[in-house]
C-alpha atoms as a PDB file:
ATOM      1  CA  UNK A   1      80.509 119.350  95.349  1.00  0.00           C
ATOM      2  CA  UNK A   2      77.554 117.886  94.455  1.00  0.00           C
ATOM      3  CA  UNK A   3      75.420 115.819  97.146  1.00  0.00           C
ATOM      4  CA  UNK A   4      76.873 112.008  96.288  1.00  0.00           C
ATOM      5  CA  UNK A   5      80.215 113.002  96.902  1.00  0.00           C
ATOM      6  CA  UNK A   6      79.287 115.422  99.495  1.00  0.00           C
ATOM      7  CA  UNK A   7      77.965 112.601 101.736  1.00  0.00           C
ATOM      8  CA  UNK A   8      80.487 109.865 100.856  1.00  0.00           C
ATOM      9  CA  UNK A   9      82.982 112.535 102.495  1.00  0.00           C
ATOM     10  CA  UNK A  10      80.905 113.244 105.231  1.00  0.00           C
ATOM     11  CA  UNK A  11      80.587 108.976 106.015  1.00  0.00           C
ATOM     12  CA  UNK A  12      84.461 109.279 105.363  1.00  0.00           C
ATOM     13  CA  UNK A  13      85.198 111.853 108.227  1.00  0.00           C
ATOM     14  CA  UNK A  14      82.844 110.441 110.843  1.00  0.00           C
ATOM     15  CA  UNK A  15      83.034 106.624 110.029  1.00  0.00           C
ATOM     16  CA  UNK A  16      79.653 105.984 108.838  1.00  0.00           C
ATOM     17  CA  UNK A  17      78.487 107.082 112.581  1.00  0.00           C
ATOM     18  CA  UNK A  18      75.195 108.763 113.381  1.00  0.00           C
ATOM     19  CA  UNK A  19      75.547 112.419 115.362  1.00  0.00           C
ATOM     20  CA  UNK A  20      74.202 110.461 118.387  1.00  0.00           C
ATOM     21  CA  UNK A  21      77.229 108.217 118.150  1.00  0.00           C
ATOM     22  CA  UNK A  22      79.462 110.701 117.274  1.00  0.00           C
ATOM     23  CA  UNK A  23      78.254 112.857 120.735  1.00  0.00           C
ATOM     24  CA  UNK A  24      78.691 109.761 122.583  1.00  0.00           C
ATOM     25  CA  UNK A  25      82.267 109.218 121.562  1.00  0.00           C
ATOM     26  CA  UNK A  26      83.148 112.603 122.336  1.00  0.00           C
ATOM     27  CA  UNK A  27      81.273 112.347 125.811  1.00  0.00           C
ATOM     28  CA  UNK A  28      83.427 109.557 126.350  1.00  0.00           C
ATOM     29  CA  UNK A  29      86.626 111.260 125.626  1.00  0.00           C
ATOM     30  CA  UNK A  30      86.297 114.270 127.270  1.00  0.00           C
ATOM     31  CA  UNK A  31      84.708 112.087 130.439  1.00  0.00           C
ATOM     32  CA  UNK A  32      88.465 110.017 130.457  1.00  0.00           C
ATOM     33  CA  UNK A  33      90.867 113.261 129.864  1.00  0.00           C
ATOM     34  CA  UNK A  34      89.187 114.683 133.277  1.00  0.00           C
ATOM     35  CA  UNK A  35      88.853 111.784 135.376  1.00  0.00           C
ATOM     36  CA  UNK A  36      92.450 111.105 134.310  1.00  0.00           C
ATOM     37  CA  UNK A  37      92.528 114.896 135.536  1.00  0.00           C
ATOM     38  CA  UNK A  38      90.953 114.438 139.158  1.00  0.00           C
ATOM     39  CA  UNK A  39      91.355 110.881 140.891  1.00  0.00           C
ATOM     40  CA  UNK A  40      93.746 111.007 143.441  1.00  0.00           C
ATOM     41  CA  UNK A  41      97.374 110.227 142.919  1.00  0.00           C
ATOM     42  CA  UNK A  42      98.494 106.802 144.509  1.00  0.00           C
ATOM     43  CA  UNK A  43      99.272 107.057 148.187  1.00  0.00           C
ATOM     44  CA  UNK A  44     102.688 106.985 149.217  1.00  0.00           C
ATOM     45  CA  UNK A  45     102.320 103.963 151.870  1.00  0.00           C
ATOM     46  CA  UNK A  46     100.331 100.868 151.342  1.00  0.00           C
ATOM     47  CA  UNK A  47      97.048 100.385 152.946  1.00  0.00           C
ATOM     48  CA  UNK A  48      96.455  98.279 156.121  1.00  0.00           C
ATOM     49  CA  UNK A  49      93.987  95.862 155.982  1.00  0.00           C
END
């Protein structure tokens, strides 16, 4: 592979997205799967005001 179609792949697999970006979204993702993981399930009786 020469270098033009080297990086038109590359801007195909990460959307045209800098690394920075890219980090971010993965940040993101992985942030969601564990808070998804650890908040507290809902509580069986209803708060009283």
């Amino acid at each position: 592979m020469t270098l033009c179609p080297l990086a038109r792949r590359i801007v195909q697999l990460t959307g045209g997205k800098t690394r920075r970006e890219i980090a971010q979204c993965l940040d993101r993702s992985a942030a969601r799967k564990v808070f998804c993981l650890i908040r507290p399930a809902r509580p069986c009786m209803p708060r009283l005001p």
